[in-house]
C-alpha atoms as a PDB file:
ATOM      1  CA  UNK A   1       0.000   0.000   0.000  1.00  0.00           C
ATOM      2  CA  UNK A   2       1.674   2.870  -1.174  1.00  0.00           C
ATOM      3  CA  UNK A   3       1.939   5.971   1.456  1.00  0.00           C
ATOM      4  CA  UNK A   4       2.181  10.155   0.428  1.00  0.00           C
ATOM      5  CA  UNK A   5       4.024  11.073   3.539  1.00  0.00           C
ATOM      6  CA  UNK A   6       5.679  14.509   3.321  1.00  0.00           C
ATOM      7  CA  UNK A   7       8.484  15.289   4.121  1.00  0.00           C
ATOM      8  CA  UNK A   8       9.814  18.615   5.231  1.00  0.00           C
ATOM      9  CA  UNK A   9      13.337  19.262   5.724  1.00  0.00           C
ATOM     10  CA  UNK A  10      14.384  22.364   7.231  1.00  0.00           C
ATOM     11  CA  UNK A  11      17.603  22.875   8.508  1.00  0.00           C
ATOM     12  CA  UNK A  12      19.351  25.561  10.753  1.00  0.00           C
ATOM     13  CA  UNK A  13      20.599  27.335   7.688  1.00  0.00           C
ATOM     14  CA  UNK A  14      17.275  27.887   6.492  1.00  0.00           C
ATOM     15  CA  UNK A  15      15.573  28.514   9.841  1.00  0.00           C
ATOM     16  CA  UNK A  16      17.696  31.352  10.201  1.00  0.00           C
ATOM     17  CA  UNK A  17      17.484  32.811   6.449  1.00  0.00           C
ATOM     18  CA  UNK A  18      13.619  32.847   7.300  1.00  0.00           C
ATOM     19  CA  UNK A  19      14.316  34.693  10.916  1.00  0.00           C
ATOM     20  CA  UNK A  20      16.739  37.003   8.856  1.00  0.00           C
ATOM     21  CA  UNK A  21      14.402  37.691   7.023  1.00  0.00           C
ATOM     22  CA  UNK A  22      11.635  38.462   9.775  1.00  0.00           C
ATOM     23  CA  UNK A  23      14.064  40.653  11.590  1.00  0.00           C
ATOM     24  CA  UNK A  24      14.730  42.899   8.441  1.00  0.00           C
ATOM     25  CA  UNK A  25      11.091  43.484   7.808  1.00  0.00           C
ATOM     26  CA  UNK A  26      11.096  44.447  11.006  1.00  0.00           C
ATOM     27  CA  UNK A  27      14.359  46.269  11.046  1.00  0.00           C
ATOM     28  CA  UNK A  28      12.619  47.980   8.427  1.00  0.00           C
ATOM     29  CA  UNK A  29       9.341  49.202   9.948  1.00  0.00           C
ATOM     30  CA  UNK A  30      10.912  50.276  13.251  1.00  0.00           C
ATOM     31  CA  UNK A  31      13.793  52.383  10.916  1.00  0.00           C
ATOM     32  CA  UNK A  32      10.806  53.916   9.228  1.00  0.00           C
ATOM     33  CA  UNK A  33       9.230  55.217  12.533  1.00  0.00           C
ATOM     34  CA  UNK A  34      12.930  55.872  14.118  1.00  0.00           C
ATOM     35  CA  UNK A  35      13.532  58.090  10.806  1.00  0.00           C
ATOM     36  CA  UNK A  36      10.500  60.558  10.992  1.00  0.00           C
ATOM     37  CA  UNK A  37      13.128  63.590  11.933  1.00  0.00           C
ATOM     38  CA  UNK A  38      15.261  62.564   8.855  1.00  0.00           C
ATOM     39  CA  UNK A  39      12.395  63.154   6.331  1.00  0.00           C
ATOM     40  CA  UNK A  40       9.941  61.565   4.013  1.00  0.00           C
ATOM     41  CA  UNK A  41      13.010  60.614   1.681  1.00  0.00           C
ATOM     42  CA  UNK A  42      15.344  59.139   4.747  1.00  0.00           C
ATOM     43  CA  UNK A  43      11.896  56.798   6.221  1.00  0.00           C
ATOM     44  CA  UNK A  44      10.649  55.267   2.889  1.00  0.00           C
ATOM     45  CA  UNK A  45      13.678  54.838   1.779  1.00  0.00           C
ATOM     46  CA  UNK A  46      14.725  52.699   4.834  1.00  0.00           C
ATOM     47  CA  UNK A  47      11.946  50.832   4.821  1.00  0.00           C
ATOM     48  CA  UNK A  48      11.911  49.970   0.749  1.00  0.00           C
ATOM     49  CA  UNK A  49      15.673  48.503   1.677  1.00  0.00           C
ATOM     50  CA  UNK A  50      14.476  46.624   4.372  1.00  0.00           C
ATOM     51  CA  UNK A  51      11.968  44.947   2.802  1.00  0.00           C
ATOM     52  CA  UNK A  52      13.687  44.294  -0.138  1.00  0.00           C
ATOM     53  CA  UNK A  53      16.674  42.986   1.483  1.00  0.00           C
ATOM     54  CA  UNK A  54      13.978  40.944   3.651  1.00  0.00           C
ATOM     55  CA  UNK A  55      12.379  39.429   0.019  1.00  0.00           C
ATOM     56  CA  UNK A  56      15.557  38.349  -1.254  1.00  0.00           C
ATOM     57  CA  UNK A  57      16.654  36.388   1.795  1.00  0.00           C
ATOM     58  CA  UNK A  58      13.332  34.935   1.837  1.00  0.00           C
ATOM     59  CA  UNK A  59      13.536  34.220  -1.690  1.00  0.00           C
ATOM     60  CA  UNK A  60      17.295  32.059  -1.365  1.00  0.00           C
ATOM     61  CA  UNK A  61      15.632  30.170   1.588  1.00  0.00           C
ATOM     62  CA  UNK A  62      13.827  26.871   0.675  1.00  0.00           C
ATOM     63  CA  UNK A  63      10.965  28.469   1.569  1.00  0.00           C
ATOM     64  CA  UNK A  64      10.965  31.077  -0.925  1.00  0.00           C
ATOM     65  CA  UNK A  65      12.355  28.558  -3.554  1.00  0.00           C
ATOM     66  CA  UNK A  66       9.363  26.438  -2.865  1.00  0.00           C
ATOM     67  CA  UNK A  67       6.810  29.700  -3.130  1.00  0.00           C
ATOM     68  CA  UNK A  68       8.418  30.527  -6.237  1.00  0.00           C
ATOM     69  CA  UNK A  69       8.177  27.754  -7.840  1.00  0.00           C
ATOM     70  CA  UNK A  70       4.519  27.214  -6.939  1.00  0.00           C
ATOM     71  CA  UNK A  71       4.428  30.603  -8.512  1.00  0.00           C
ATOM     72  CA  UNK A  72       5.843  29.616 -11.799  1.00  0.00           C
ATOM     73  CA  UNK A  73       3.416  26.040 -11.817  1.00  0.00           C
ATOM     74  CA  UNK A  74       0.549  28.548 -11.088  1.00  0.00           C
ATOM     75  CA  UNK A  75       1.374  30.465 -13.957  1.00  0.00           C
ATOM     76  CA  UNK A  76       1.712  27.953 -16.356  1.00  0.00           C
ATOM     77  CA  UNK A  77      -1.599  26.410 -15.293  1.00  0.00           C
ATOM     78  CA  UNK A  78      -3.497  29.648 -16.408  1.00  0.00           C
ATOM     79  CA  UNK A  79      -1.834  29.185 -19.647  1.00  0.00           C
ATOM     80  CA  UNK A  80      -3.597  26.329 -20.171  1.00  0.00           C
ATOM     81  CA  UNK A  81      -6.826  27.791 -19.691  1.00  0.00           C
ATOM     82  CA  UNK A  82      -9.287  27.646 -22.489  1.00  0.00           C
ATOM     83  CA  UNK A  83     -10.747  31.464 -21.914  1.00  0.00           C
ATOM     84  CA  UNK A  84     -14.578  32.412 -23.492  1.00  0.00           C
ATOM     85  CA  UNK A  85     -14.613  34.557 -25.867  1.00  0.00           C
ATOM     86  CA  UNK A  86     -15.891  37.935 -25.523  1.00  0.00           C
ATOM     87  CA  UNK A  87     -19.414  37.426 -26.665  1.00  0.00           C
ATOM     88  CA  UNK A  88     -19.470  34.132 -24.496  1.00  0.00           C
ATOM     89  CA  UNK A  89     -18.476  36.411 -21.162  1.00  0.00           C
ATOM     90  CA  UNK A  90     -21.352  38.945 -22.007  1.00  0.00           C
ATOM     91  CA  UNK A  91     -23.729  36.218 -22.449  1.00  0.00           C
ATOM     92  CA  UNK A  92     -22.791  34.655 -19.372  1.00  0.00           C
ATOM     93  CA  UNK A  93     -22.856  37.721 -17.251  1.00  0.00           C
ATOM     94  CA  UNK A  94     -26.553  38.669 -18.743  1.00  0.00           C
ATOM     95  CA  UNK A  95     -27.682  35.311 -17.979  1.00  0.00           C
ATOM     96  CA  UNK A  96     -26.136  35.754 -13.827  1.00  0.00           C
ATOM     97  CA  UNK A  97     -27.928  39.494 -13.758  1.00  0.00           C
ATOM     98  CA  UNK A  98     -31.040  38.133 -15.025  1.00  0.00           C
ATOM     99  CA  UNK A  99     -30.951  34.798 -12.362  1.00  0.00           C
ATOM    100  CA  UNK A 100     -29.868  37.382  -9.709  1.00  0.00           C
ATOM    101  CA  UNK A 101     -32.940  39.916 -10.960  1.00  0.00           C
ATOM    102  CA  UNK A 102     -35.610  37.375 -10.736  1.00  0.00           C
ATOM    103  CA  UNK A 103     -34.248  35.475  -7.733  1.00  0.00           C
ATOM    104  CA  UNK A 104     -34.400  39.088  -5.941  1.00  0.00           C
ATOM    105  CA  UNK A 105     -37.849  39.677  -6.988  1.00  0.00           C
ATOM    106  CA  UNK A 106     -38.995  36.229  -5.939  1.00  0.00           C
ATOM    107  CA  UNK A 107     -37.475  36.809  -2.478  1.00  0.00           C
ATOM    108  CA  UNK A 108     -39.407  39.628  -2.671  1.00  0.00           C
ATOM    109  CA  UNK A 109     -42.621  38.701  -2.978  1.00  0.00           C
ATOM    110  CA  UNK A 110     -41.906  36.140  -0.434  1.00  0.00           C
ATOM    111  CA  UNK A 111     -41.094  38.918   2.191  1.00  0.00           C
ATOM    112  CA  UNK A 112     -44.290  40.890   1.000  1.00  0.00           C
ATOM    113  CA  UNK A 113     -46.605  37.909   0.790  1.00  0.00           C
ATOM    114  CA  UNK A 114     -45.214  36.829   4.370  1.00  0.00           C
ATOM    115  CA  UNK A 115     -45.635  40.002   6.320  1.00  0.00           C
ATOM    116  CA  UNK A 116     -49.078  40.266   4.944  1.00  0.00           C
ATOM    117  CA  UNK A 117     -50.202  36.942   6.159  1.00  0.00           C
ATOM    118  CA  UNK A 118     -48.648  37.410   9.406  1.00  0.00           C
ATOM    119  CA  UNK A 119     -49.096  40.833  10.504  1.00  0.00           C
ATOM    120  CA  UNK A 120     -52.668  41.901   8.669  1.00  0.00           C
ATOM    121  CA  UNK A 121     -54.485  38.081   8.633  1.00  0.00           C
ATOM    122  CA  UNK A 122     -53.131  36.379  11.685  1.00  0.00           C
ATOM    123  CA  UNK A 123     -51.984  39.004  14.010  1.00  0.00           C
ATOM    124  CA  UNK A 124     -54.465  42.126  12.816  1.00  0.00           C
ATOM    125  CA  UNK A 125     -51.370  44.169  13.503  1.00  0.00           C
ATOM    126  CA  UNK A 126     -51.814  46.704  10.637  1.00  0.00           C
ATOM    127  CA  UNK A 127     -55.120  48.163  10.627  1.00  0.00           C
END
């Protein structure tokens, strides 16, 4: 019987590429907030380093590697995808307003027909 076990293998090397990572997105928020008497210029520009420098350690960590790559399958996939055509999407979306116009009426009536046999028949509430 054949098993799908996965297996995940992080090591200390990567652990710490993802804390790296953690600390200089947050190296990078407290710089912007530490900054505020530099100027505009000084704070986003810290912070754009920061997280950039935070993205590419992620991205060299099997992590990112892994995210990337599920990023490239992804993209491939919707490549493969047989799109309508224009005057198949218009069609379509007509036919979902119209079901969502009548289904809106129905409920509707339902709420009118409801309160009327409730509160003017049974319960004489409205007279």
């Amino acid at each position: 019987m054949a098993t799908s076990e996965v297996q995940t293998v992080n090591t200390g090397a990567d652990k710490a590429k993802l804390a790296a990572a953690v600390v200089l997105m947050l190296s990078g928020f407290v710089a912007f907030y530490l900054l505020s008497s530099q100027g505009a210029l000084a704070q986003w520009g810290a912070l754009i380093v920061a997280l950039v420098a935070a993205v590419v350690v992620f991205g060299v960590s099997e992590s990112g590697k892994r995210l990337l790559a599920f990023g490239r399958d992804a993209w491939r996939e919707t490549q493969k995808v047989v799109w309508p055509a224009r005057k198949e999407a218009i069609q379509m979306t007509a036919y979902v307003f119209a079901f969502v116009f009548v289904m809106a009426l129905f409920l509707w009536l339902t709420d009118k027909t409801l309160e009327w046999l409730f509160y003017d028949l049974i319960l004489g509430w409205r007279k």
